[in-house]
Each structure stands twice: as C-alpha cells, then as structure tokens.
C-alpha atoms as a PDB file:
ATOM      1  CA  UNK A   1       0.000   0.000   0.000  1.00  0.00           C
ATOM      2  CA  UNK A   2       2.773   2.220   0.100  1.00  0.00           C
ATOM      3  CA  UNK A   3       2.336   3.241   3.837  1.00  0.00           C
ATOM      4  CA  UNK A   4       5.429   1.367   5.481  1.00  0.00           C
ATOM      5  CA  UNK A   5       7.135   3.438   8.424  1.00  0.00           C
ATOM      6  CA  UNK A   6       4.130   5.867   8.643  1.00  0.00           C
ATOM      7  CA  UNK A   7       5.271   9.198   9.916  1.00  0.00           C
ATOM      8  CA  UNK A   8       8.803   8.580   8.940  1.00  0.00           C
ATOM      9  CA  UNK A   9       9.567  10.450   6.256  1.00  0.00           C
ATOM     10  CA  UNK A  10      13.298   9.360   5.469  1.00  0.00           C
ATOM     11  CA  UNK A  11      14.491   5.549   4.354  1.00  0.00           C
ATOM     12  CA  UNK A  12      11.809   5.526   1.951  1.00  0.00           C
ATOM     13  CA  UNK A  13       8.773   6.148   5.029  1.00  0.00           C
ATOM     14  CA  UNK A  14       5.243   7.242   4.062  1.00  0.00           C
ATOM     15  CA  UNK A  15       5.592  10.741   5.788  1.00  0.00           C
ATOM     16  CA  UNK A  16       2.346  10.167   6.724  1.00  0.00           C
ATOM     17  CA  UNK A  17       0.480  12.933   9.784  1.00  0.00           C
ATOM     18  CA  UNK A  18      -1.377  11.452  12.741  1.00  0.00           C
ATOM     19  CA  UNK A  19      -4.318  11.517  11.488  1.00  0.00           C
ATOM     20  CA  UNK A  20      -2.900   9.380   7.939  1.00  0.00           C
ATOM     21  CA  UNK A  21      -0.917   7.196  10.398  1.00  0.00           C
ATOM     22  CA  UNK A  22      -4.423   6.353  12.559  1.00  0.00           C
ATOM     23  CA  UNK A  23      -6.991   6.327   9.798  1.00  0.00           C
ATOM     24  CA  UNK A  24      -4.891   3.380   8.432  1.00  0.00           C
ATOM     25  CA  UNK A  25      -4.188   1.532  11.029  1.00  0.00           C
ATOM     26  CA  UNK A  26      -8.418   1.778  12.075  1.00  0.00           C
ATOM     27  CA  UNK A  27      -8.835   0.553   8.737  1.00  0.00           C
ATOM     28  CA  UNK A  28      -6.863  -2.495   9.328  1.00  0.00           C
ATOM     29  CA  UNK A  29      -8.189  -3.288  12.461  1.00  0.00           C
ATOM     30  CA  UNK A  30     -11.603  -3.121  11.259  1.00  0.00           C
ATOM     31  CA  UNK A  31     -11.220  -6.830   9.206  1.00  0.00           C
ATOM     32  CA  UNK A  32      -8.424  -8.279  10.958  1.00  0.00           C
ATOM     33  CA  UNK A  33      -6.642  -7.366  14.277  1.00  0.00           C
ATOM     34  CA  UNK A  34      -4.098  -9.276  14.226  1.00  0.00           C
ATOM     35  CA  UNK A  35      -2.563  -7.940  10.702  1.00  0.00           C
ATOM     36  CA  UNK A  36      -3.230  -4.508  12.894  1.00  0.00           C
ATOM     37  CA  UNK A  37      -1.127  -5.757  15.621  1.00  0.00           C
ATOM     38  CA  UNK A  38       1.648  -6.705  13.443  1.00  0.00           C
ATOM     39  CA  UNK A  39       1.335  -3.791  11.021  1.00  0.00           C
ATOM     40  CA  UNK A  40       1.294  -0.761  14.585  1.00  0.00           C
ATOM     41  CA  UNK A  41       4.538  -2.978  16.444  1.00  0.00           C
ATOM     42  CA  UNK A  42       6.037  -2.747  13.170  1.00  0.00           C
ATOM     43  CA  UNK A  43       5.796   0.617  11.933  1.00  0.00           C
ATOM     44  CA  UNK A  44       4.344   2.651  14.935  1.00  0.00           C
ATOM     45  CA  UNK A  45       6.336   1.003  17.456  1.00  0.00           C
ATOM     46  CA  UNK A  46       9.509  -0.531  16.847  1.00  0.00           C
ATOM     47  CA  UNK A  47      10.166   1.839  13.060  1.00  0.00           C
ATOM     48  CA  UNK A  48       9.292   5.106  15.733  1.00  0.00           C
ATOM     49  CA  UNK A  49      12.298   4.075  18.490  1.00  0.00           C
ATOM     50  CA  UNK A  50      14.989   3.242  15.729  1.00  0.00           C
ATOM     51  CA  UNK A  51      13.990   6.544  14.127  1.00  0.00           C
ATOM     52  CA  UNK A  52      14.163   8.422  17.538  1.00  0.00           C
ATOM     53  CA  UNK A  53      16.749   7.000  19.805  1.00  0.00           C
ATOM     54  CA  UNK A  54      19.200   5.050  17.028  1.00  0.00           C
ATOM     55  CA  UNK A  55      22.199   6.656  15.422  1.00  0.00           C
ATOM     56  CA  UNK A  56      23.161   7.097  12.298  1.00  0.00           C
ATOM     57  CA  UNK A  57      24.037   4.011  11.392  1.00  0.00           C
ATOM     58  CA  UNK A  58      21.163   2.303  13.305  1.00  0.00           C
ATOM     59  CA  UNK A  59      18.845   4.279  11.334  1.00  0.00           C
ATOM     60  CA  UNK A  60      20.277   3.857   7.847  1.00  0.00           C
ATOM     61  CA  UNK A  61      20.313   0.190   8.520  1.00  0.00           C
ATOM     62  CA  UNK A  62      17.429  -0.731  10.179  1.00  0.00           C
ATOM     63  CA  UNK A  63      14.830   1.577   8.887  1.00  0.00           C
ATOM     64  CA  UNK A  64      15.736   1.133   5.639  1.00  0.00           C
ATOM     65  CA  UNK A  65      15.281  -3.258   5.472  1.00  0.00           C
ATOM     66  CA  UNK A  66      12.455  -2.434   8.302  1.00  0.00           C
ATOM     67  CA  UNK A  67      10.295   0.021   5.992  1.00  0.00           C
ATOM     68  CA  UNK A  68      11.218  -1.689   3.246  1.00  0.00           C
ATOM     69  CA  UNK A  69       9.654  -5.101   4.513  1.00  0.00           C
ATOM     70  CA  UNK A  70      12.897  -6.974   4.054  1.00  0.00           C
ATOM     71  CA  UNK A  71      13.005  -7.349   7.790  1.00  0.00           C
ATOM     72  CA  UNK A  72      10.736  -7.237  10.488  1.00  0.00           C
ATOM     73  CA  UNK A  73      11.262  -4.944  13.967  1.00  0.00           C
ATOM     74  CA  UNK A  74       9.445  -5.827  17.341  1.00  0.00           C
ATOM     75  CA  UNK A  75       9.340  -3.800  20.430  1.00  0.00           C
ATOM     76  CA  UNK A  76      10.163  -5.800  23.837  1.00  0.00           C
ATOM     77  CA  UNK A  77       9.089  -3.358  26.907  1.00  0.00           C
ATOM     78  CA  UNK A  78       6.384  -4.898  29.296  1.00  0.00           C
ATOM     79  CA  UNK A  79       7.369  -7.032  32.335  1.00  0.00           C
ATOM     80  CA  UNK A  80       5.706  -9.872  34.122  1.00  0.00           C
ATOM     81  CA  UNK A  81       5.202  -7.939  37.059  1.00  0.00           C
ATOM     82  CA  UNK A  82       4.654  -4.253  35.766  1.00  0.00           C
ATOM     83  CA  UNK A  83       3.179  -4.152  32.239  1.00  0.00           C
ATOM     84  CA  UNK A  84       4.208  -1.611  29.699  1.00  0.00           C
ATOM     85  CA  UNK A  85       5.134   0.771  32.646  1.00  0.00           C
ATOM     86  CA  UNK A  86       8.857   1.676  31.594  1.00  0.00           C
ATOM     87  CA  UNK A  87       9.404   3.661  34.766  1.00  0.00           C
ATOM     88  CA  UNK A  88       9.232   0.037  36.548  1.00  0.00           C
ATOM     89  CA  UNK A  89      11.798  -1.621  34.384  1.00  0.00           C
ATOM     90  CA  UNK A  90      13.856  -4.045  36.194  1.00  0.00           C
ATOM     91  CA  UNK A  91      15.240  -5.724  33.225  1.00  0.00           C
ATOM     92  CA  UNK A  92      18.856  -4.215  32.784  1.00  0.00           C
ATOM     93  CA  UNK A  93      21.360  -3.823  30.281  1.00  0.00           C
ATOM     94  CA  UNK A  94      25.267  -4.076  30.873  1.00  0.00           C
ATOM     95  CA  UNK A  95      27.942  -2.739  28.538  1.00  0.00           C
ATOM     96  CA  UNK A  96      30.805  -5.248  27.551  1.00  0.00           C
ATOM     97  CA  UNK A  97      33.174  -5.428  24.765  1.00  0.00           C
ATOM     98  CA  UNK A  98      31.059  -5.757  21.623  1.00  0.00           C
ATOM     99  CA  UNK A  99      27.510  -4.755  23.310  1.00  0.00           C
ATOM    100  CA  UNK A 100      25.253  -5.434  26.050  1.00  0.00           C
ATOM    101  CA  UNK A 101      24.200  -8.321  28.510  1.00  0.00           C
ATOM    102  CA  UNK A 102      20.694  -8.254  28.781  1.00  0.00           C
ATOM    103  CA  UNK A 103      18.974  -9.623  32.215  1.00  0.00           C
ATOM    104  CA  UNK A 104      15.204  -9.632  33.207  1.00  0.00           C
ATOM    105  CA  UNK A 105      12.183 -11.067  31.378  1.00  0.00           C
ATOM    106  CA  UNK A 106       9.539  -9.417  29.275  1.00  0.00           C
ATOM    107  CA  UNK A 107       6.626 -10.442  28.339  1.00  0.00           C
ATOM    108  CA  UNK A 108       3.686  -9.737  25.151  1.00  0.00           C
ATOM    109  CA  UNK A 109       6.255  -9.059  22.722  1.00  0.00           C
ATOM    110  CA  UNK A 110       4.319  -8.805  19.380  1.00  0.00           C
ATOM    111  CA  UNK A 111       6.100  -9.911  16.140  1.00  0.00           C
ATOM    112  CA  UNK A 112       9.133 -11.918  18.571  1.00  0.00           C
ATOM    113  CA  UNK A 113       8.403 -14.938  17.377  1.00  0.00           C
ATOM    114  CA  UNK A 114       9.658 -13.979  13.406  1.00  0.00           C
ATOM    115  CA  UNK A 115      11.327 -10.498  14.000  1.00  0.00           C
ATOM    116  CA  UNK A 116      15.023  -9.913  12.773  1.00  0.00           C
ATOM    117  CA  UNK A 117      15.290  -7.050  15.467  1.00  0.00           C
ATOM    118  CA  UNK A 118      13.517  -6.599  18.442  1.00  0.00           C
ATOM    119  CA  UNK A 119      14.013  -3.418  20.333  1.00  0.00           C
ATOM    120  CA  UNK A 120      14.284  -4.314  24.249  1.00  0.00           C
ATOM    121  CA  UNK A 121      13.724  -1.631  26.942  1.00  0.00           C
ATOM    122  CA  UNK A 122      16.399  -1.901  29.921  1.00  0.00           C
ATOM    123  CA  UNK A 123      17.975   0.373  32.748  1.00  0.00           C
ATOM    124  CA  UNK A 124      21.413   0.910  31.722  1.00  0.00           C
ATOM    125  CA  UNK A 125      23.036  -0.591  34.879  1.00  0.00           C
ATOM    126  CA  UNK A 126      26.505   1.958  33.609  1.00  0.00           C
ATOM    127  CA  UNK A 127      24.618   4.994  33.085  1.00  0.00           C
ATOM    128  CA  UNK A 128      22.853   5.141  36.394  1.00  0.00           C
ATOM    129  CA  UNK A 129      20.197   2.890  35.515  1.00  0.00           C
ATOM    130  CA  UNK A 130      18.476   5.313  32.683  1.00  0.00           C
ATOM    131  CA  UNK A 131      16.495   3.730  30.264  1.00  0.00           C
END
C-alpha cells in the first residue's frame, strides 16, 4: 500500500500525519486485528524508536530493510510484574566489549516470534540505571 514506516519520512517512510498514520491503522483493524497488531509494532512502534533514539548508522540500517519489509522490527518493553510501565523496568542492560548483557524477562512481545530485530527496553546498569 505504500504506507510502510508511517510518519517517517526518510528511508523511503510514508511521511504520513497522525491523522494518515491512525486512519490506516483503524482501517486495518476493522477486518483483521491481528494484521493490525503486526502492522502498529512494526511501523508505529519498533520503526518510531529506531527513528528516535538510534544513530546514524542504526537508522540507515534498520529503517531502511524495516520500511522496506525486508526485515521485520518488534518492540520488547512490558514485564511480568509491571506491564508496559517503563518507569518500573527491572530488566537491565550491561555494557561489555562488543555490546550489552541483557537480564530480566519481558513479556507480550508482538512480532518476537519472526522479527530480525527486536528493540528491548532496559535500565542501563553503567549509566545510572536510565532507560
């Protein structure tokens, strides 16, 4: 349809407005709410973060296979015990030599079982425990 990575508008994104963005995805969930789920962790979700929080080379990589459909994204932030409440993230994230060492548990991550990234949510146990 043309509408991959709604609001982005770089890395070949729809550049779509809120009101775009949410009129399609209310479409969608009209016949089938699963394809919705898929189609808002996808593009509203885990497209958003990369675009937001990634750097250069995060977003020139990712968004492009992402929006292009190559690869799929999936956004890994509730907990067992607190939901989708980031402020209550216990799951943390430790730097070593070549990344990160991930430890908690999440839970309800849409698109995890098939996703070639998934963007996890952790305290940054070296950077006094931001997000």
């Amino acid at each position: 349809m043309g509408v991959q990575g709604l609001r982005i508008k770089d890395f070949g994104g729809a550049g779509l407005n809120n009101v775009e963005a949410g009129g399609i995805a209310y479409e969608i969930a009209k016949y089938d709410a699963s394809i919705s789920t898929f189609y808002l962790v996808h593009n509203a979700i885990g497209t958003a973060v990369v675009e937001a929080l990634g750097d250069d080379e995060q977003r020139g990589r990712v968004l492009t296979e992402t929006i292009n459909m190559d690869k799929f994204i999936s956004f890994g932030l509730s907990e067992p015990n607190h939901g989708s409440d980031a402020s209550s993230l216990k799951t943390t994230a430790t730097k070593t030599e070549g990344g990160y060492i991930l430890n908690g548990s999440k839970r309800w991550i849409g698109n995890a079982t098939f996703a070639d990234y998934i963007v996890v949510w952790a305290k940054n146990a070296d950077d006094g425990n931001r997000i």
